[in-house]
N, C-alpha and C. Protein backbone atom coordinates (compact mmCIF):
# COMPACT_ATOMS: atom_id res chain seq x y z
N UNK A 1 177.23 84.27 169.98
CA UNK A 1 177.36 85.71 170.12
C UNK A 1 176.85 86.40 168.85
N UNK A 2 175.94 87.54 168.61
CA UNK A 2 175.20 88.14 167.89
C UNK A 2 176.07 89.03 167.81
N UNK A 3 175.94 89.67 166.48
CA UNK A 3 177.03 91.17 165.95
C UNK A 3 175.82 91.73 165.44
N UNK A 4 176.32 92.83 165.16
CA UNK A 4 175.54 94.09 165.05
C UNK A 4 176.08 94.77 164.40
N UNK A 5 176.19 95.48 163.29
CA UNK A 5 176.86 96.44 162.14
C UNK A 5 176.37 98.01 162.97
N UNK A 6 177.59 98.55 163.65
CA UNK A 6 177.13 99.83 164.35
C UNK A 6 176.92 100.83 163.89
N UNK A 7 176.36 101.96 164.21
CA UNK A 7 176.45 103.00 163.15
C UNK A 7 177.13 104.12 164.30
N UNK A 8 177.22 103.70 165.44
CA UNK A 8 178.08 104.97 166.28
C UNK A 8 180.03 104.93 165.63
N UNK A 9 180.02 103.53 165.34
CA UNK A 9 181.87 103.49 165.44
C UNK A 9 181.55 102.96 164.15
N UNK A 10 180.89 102.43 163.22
CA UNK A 10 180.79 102.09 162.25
C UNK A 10 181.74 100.87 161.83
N UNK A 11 181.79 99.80 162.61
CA UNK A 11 182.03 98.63 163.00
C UNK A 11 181.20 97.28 163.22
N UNK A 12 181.69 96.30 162.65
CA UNK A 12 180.82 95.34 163.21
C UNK A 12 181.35 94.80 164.70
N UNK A 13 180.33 94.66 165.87
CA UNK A 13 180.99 94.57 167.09
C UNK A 13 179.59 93.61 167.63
N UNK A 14 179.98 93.22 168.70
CA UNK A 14 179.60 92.72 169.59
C UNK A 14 177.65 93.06 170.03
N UNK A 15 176.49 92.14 169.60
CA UNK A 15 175.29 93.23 169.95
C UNK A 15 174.94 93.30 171.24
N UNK A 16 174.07 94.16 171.51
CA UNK A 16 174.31 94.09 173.03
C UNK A 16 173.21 93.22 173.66
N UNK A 17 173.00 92.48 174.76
CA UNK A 17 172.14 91.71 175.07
C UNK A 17 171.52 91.53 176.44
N UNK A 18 172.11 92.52 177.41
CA UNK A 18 171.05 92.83 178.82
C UNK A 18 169.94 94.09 178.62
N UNK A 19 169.19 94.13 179.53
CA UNK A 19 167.76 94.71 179.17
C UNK A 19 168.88 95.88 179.04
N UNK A 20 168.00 97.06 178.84
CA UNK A 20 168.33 98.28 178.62
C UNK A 20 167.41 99.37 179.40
N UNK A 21 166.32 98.94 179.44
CA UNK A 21 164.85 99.44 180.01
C UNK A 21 164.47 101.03 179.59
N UNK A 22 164.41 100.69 178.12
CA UNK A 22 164.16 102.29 177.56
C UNK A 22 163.36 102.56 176.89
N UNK A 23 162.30 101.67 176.57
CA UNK A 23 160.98 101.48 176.27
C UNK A 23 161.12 101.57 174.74
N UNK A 24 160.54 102.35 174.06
CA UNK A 24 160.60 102.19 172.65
C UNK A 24 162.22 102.54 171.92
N UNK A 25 163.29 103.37 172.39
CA UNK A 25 164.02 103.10 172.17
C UNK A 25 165.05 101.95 171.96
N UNK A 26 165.01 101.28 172.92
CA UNK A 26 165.72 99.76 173.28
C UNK A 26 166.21 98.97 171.87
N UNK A 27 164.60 98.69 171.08
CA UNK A 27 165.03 98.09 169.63
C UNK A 27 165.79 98.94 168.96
N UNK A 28 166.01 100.23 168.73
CA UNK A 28 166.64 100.37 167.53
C UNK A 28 168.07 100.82 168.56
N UNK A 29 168.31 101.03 169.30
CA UNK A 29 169.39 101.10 170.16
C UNK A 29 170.31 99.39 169.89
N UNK A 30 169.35 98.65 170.36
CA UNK A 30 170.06 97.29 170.28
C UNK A 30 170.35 96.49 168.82
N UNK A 31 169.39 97.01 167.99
CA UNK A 31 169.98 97.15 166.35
C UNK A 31 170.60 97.83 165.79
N UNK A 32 171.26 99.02 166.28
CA UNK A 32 172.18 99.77 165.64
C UNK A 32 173.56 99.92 166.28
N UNK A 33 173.29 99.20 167.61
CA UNK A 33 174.63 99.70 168.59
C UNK A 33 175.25 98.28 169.05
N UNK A 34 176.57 98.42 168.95
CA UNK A 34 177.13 97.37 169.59
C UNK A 34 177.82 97.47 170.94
N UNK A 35 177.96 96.65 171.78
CA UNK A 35 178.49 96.75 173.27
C UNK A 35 179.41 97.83 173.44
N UNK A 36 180.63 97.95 172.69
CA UNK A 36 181.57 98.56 173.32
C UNK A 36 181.05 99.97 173.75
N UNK A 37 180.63 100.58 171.85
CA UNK A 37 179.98 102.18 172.09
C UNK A 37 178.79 102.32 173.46
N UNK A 38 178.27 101.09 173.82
CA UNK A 38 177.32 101.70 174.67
C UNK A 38 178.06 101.84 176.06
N UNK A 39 179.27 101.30 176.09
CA UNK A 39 179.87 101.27 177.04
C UNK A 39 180.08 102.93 177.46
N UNK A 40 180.62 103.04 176.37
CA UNK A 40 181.20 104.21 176.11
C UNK A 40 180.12 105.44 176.41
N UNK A 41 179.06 105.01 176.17
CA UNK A 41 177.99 106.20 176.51
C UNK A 41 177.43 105.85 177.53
N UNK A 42 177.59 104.93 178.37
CA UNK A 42 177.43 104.58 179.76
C UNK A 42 178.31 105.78 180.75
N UNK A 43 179.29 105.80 180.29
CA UNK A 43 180.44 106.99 180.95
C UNK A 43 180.85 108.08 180.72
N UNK A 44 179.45 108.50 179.50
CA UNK A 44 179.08 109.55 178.83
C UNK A 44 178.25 110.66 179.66
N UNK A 45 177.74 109.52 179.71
CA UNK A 45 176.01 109.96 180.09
C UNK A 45 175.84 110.26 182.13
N UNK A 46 177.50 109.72 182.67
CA UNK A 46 177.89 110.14 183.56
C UNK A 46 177.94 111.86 183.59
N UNK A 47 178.97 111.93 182.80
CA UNK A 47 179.60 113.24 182.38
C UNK A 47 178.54 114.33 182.36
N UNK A 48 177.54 114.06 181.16
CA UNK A 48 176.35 114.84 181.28
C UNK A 48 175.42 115.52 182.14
N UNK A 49 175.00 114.27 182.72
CA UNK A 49 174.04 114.72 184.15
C UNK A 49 175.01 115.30 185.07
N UNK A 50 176.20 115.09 185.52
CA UNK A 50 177.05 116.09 186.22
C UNK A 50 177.28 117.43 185.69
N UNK A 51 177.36 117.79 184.81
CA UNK A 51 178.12 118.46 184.01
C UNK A 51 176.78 119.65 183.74
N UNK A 52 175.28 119.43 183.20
CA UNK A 52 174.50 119.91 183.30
C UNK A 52 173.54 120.21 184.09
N UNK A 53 174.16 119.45 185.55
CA UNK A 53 173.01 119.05 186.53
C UNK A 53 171.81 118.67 186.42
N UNK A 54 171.41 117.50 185.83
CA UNK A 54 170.16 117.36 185.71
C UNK A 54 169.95 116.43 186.44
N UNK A 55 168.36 116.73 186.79
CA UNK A 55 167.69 116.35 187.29
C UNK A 55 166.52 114.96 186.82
N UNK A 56 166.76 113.78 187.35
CA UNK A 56 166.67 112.74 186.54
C UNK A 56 165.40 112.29 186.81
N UNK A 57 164.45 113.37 187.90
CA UNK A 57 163.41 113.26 188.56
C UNK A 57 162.23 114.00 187.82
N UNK A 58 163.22 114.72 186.96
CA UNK A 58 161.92 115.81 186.18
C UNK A 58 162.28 115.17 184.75
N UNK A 59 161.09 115.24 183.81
CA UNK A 59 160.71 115.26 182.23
C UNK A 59 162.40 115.35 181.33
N UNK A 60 162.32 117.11 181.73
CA UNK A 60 162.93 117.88 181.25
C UNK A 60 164.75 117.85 181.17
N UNK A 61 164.51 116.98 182.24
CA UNK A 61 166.04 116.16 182.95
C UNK A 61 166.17 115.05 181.80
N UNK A 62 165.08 114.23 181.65
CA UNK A 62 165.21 113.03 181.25
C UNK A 62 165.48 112.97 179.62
N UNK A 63 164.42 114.05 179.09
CA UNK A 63 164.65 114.18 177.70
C UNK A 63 166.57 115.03 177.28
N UNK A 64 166.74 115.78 178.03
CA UNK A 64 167.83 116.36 177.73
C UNK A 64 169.39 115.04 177.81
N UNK A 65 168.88 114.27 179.01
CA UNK A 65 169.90 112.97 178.35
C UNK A 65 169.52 112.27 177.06
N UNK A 66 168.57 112.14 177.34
CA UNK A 66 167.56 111.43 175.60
C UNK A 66 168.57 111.68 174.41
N UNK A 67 168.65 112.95 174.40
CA UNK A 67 168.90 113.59 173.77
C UNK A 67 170.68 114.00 173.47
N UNK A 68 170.93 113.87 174.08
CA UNK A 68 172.12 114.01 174.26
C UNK A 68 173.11 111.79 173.98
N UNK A 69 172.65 111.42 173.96
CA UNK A 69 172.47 109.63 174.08
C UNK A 69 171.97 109.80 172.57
N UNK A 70 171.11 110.45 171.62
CA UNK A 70 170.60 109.62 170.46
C UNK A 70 172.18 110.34 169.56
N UNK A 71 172.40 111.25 170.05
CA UNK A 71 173.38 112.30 169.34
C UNK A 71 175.05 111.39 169.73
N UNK A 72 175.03 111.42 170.67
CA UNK A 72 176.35 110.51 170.51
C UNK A 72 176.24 109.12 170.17
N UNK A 73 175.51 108.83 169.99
CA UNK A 73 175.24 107.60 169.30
C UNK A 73 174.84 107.46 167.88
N UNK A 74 174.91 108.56 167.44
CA UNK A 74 174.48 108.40 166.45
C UNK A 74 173.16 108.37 165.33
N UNK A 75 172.17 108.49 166.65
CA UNK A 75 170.94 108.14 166.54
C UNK A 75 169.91 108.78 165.97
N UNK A 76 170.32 110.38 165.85
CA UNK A 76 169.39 111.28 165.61
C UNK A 76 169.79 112.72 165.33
N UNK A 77 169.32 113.62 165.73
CA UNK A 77 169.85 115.06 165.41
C UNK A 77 170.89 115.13 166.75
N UNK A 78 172.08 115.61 165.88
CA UNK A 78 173.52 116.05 166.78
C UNK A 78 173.15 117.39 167.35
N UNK A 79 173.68 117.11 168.59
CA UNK A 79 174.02 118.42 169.61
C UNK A 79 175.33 118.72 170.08
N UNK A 80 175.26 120.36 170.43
CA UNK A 80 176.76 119.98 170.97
C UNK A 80 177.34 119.64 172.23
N UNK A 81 178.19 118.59 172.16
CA UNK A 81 178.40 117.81 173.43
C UNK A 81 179.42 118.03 173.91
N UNK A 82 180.34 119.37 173.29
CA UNK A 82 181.54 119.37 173.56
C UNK A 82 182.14 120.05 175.03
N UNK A 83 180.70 120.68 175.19
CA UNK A 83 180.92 121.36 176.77
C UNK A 83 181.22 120.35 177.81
N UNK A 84 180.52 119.35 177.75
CA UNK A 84 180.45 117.94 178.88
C UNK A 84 182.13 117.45 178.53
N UNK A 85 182.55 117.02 177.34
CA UNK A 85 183.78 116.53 177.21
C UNK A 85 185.11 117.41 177.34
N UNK A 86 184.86 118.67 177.52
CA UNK A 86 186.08 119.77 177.77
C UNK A 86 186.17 120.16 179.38
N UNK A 87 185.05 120.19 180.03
CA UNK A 87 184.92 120.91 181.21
C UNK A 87 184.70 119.72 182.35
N UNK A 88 185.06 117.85 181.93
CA UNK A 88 184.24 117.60 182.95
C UNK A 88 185.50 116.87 183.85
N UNK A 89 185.81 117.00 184.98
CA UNK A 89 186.52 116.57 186.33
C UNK A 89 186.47 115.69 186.55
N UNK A 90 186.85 114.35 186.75
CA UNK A 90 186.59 113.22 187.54
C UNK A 90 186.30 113.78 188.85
N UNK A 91 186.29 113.35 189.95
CA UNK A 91 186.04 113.18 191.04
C UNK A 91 187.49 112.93 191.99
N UNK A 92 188.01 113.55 193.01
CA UNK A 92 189.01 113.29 193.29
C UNK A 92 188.94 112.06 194.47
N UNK A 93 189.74 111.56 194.65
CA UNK A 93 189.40 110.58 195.70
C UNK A 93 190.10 110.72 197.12
């Protein structure tokens, strides 16, 4: 098992090791991030595209998760994400 010194939780954790399929991102994603946090922005990144409605079919859709993913991760210039985490509903069943 490979570790990874994270810079989202700033932990050494677990690295992550199924594809990711994110083209030039992927390496420094999989060198800076360890499993759990991506978990965590796995159910993030739920939140988001609901929350902003985007559209995962257009550019403009795609970069705005981009973007929103380098920032909670740590990755790049912060945005604010606090609208998605205050306003967002599960789903009732």
């Amino acid at each position: 098992m490979a570790e990874v010194s994270c810079v989202t939780c700033g932990l050494t954790g677990e690295a992550i090791t199924t594809p990711l399929f994110l083209g030039k991102l992927e390496a420094e994603i999989k060198a800076k991030v360890c499993t759990g946090c991506w978990k965590k922005w796995e159910g993030m990144r739920v939140m988001v595209i609901n929350e902003y409605q985007v559209n995962l079919g257009d550019e403009s859709g795609r970069e705005l998760v981009r973007k929103q993913m380098k920032a909670f991760l740590k990755l790049g210039e912060q945005v604010d994400s606090s609208k998605v985490a205050e306003n967002f509903r599960p789903p009732s069943s």
